[in-house]
N, C-alpha and C. Protein backbone atom coordinates (compact mmCIF):
# COMPACT_ATOMS: atom_id res chain seq x y z
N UNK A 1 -8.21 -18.01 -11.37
CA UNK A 1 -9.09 -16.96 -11.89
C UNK A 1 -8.25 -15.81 -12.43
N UNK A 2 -8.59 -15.58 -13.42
CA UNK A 2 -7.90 -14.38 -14.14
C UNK A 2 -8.67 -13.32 -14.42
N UNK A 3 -8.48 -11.92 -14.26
CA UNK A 3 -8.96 -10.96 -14.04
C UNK A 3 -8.27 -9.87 -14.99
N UNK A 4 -8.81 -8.57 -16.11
CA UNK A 4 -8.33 -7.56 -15.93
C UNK A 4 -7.86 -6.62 -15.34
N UNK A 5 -6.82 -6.92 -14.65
CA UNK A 5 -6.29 -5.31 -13.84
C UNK A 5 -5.93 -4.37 -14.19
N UNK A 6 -6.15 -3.89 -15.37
CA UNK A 6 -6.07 -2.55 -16.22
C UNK A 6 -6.27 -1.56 -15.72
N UNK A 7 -7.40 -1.21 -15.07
CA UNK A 7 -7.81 -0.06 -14.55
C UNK A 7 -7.22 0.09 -13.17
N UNK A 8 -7.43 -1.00 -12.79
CA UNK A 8 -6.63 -0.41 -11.35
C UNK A 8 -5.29 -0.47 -11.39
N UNK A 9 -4.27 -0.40 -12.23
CA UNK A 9 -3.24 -0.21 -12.48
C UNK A 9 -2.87 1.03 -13.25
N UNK A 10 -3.72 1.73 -13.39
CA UNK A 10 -3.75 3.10 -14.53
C UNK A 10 -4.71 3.91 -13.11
N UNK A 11 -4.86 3.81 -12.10
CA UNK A 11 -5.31 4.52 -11.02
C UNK A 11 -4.41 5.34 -10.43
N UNK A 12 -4.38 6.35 -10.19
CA UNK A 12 -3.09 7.06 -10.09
C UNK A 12 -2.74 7.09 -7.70
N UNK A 13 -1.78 6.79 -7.78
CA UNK A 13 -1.64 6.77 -6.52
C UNK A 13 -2.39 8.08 -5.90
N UNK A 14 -1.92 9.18 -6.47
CA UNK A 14 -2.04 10.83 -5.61
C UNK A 14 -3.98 10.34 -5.28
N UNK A 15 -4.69 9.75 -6.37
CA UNK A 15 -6.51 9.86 -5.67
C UNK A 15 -6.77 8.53 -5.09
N UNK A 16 -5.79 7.44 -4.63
CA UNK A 16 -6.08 6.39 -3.73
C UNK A 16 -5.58 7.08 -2.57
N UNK A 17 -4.18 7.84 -2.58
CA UNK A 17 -3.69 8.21 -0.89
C UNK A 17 -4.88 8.97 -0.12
N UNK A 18 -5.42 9.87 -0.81
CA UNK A 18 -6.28 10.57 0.50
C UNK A 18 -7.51 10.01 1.22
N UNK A 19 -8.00 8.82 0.35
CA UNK A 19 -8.87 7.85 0.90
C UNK A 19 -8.37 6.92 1.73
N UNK A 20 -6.95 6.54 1.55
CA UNK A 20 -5.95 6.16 2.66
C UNK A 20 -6.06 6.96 4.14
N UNK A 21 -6.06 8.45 3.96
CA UNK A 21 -5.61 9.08 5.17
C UNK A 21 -7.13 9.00 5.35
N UNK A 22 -7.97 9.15 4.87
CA UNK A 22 -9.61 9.33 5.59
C UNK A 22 -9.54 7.82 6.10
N UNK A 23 -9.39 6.75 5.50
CA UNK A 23 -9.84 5.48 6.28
C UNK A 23 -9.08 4.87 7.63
N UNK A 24 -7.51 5.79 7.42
CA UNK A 24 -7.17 5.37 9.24
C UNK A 24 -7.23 6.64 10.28
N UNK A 25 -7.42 8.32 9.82
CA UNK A 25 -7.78 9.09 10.53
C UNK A 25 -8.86 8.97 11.30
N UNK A 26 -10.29 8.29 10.47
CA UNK A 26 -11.33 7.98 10.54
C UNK A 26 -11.36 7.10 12.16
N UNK A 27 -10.28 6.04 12.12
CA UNK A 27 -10.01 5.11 13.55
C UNK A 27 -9.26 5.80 14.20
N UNK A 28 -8.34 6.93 14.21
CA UNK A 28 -7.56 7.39 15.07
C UNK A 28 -6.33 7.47 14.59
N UNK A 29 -5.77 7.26 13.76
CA UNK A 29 -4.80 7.20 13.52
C UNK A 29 -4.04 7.55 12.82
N UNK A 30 -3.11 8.58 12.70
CA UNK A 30 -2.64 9.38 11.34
C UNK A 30 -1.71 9.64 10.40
N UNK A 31 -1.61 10.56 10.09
CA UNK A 31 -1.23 10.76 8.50
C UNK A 31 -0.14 10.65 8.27
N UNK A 32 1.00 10.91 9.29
CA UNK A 32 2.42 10.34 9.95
C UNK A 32 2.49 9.09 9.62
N UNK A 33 1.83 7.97 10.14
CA UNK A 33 1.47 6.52 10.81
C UNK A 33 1.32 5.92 9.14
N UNK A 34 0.52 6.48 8.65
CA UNK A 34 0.33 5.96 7.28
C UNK A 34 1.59 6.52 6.83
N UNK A 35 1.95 7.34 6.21
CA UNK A 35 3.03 7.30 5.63
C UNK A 35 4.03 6.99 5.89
N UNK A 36 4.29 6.31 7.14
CA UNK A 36 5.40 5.42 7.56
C UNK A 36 5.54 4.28 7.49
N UNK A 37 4.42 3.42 6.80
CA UNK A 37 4.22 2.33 6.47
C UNK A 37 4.25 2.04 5.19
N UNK A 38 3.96 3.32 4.37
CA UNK A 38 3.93 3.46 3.13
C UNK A 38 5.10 3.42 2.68
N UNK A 39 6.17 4.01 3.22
CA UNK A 39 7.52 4.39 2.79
C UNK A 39 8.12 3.00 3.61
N UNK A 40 7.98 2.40 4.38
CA UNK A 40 8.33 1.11 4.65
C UNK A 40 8.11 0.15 4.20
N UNK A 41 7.04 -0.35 3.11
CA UNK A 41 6.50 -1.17 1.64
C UNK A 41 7.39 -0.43 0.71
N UNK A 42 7.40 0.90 0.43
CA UNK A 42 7.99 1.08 -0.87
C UNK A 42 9.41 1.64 -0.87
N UNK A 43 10.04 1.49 -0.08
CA UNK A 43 11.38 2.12 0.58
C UNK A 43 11.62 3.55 0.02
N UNK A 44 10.14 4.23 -0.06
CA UNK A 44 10.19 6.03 -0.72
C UNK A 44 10.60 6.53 0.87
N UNK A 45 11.08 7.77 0.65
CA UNK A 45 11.16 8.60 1.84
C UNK A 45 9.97 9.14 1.39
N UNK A 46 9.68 10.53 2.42
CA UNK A 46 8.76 11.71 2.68
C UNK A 46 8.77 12.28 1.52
N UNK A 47 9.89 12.32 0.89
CA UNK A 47 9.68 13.69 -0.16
C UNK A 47 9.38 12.35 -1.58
N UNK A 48 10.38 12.00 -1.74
CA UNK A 48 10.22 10.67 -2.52
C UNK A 48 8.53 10.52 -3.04
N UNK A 49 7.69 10.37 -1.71
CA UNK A 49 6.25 9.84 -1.57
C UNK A 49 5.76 11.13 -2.18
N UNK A 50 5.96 12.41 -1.80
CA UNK A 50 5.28 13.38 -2.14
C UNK A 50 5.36 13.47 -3.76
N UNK A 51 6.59 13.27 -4.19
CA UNK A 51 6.93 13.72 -5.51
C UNK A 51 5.72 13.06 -6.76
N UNK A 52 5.54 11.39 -5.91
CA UNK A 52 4.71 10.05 -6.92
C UNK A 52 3.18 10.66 -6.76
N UNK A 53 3.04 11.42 -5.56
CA UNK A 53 1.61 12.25 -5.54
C UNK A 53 1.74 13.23 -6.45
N UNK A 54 2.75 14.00 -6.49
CA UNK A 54 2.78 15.76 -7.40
C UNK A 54 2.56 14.95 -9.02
N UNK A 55 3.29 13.98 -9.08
CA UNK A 55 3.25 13.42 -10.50
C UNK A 55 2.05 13.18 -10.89
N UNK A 56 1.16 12.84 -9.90
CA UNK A 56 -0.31 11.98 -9.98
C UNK A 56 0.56 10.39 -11.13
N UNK A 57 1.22 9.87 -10.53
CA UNK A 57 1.62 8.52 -10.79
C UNK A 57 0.50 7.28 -11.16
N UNK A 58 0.62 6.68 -12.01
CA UNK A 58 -0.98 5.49 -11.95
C UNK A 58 0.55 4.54 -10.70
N UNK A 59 -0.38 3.58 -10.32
CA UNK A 59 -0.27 2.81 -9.10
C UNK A 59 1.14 2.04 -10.19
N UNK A 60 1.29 1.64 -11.12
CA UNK A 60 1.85 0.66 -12.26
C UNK A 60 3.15 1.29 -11.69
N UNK A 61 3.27 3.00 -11.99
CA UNK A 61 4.50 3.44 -12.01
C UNK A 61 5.01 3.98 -10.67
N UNK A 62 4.04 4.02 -9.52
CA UNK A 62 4.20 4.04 -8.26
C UNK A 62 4.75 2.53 -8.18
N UNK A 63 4.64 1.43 -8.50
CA UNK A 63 5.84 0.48 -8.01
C UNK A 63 6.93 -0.39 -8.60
N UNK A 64 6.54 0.38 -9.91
CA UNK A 64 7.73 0.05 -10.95
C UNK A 64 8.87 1.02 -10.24
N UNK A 65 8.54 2.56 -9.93
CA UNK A 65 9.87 2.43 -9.09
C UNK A 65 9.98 2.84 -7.67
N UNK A 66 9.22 1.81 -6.70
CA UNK A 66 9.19 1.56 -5.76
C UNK A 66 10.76 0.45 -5.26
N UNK A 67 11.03 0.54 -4.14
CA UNK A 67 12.02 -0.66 -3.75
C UNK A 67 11.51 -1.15 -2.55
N UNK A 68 10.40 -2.17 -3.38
CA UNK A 68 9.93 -2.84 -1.85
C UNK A 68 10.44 -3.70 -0.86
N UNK A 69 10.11 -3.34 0.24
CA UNK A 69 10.89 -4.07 1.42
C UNK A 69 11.19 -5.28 1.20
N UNK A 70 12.34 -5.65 2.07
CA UNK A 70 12.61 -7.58 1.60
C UNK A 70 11.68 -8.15 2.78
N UNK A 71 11.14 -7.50 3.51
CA UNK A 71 10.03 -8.25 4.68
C UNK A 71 8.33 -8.12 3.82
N UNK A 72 8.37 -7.81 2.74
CA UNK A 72 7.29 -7.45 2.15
C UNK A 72 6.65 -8.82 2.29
N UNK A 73 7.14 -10.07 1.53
CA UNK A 73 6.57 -11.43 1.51
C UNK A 73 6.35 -11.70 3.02
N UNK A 74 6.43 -11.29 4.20
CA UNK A 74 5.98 -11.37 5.07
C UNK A 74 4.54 -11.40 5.56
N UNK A 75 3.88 -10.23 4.73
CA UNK A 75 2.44 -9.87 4.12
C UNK A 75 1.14 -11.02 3.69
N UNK A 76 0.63 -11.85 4.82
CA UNK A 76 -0.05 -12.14 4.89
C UNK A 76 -1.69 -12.36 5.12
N UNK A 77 -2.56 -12.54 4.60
CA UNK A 77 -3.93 -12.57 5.04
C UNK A 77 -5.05 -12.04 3.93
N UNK A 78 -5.76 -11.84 4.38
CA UNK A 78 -7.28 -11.91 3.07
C UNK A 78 -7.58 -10.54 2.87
N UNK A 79 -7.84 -9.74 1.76
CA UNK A 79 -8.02 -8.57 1.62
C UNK A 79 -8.19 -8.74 0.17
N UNK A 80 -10.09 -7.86 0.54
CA UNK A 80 -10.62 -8.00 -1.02
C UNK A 80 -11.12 -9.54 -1.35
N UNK A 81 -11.15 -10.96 -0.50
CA UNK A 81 -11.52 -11.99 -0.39
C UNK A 81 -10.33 -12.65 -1.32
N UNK A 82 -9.34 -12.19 -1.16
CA UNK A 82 -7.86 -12.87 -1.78
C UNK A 82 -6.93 -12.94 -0.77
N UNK A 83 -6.62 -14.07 -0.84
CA UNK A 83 -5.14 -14.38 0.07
C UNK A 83 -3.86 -13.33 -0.40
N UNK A 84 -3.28 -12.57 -0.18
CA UNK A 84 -2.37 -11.44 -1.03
C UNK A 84 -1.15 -12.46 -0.96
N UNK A 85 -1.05 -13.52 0.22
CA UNK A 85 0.16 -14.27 -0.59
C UNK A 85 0.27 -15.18 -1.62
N UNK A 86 -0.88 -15.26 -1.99
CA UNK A 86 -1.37 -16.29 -3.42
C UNK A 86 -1.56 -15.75 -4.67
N UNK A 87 -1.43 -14.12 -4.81
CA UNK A 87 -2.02 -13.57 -5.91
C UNK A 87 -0.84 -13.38 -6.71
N UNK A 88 -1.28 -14.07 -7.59
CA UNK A 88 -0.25 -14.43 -8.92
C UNK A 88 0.03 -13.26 -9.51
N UNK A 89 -0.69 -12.44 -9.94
CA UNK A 89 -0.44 -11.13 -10.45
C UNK A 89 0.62 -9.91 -9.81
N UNK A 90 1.88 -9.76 -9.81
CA UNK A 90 3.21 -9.92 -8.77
C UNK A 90 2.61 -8.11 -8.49
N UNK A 91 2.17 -6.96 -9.28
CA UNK A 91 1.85 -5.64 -9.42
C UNK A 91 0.74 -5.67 -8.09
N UNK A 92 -0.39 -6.84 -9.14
CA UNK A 92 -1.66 -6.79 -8.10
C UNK A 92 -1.29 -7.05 -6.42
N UNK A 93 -0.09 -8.14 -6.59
CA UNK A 93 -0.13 -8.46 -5.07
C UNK A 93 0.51 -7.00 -4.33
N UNK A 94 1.31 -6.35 -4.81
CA UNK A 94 1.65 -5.19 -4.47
C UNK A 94 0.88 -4.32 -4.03
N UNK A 95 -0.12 -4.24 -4.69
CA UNK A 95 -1.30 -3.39 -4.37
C UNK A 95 -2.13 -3.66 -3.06
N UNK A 96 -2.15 -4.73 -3.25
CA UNK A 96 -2.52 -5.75 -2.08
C UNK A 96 -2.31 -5.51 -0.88
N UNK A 97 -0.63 -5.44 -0.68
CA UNK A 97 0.01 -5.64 0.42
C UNK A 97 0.04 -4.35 1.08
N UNK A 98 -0.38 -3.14 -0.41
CA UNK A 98 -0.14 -1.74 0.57
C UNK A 98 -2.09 -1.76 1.50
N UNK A 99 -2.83 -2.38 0.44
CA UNK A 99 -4.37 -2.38 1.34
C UNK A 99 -4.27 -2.98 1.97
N UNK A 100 -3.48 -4.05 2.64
CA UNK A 100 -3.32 -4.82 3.62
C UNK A 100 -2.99 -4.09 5.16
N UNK A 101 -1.63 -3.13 4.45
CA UNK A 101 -0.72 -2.62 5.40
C UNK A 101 -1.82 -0.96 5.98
N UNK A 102 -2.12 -0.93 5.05
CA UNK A 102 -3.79 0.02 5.30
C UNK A 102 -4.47 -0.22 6.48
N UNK A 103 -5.07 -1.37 5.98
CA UNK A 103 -6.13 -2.17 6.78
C UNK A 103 -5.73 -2.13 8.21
N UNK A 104 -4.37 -2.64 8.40
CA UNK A 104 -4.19 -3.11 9.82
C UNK A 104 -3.53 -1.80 10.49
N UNK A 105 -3.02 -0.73 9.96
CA UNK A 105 -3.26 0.37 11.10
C UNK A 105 -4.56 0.72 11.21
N UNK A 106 -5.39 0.91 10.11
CA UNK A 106 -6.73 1.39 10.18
C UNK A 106 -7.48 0.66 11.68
N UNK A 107 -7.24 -0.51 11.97
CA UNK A 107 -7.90 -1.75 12.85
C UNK A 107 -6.91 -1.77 14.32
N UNK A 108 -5.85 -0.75 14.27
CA UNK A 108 -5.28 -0.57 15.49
C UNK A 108 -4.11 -1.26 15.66
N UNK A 109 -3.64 -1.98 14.86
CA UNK A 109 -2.67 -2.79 14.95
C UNK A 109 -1.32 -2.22 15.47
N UNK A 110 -0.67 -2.69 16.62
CA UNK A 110 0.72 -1.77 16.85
C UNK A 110 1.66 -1.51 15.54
N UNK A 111 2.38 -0.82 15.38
CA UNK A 111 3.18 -0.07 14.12
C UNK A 111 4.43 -1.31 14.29
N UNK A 112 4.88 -1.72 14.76
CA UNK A 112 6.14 -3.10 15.21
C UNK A 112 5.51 -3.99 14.33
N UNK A 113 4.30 -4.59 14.41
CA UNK A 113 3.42 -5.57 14.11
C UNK A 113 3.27 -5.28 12.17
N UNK A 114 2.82 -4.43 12.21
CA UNK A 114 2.78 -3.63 11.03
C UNK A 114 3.87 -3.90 10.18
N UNK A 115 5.02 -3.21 10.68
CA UNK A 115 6.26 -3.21 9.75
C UNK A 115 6.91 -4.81 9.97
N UNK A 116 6.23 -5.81 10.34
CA UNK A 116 6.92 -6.79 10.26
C UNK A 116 7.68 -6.93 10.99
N UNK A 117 8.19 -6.41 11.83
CA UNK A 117 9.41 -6.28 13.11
C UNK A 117 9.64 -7.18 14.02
């Protein structure tokens, strides 16, 4: 199945992150926690991460220069009713793997578990 991902690739990271911090604050869990997972998918530091927000970055150029982890293909399971290790689209699966890595602190998951460890 082939899909336009246009738009969600021209989405700018800075207005997906804060719906990030509402959906795992929301379970308990915070804004630290997320961005340590974030910068562990995209090997950004703290300031790094802040800068791709100040830019208002679309998601395209948030991981064009991202350096994603080499445990990234580790990133398994269904999100969005797609396997993220099957999605051919190498950007989309990226995207994927950060709603993935979302998902499972959002759901309590220990942070070890998380980062693949």
């Amino acid at each position: 199945m082939r899909t336009d991902n246009t738009r969600v690739f021209k989405m700018s990271f800075a207005g997906v992150y804060p719906l990030y911090i509402q959906k795992v604050e929301k379970k308990g869990r915070t804004k630290e926690e997320l961005d340590e997972v974030l910068c562990w998918l995209t090997g950004y530091d703290a300031k790094a991460l802040q800068a791709q927000i100040d830019k208002k970055n679309s998601l395209e150029t948030f991981f064009a220069e991202a350096q994603l982890h080499p445990n990234a293909d580790k990133i398994t399971g269904v999100i969005c009713g797609y396997r993220v290790e099957d999605i051919e689209d190498k950007l989309m699966q990226k995207i994927r793997y950060m709603d993935k890595l979302v998902d499972e602190l959002a759901k309590g998951k220990a942070m070890g578990k998380i980062l693949r460890k």
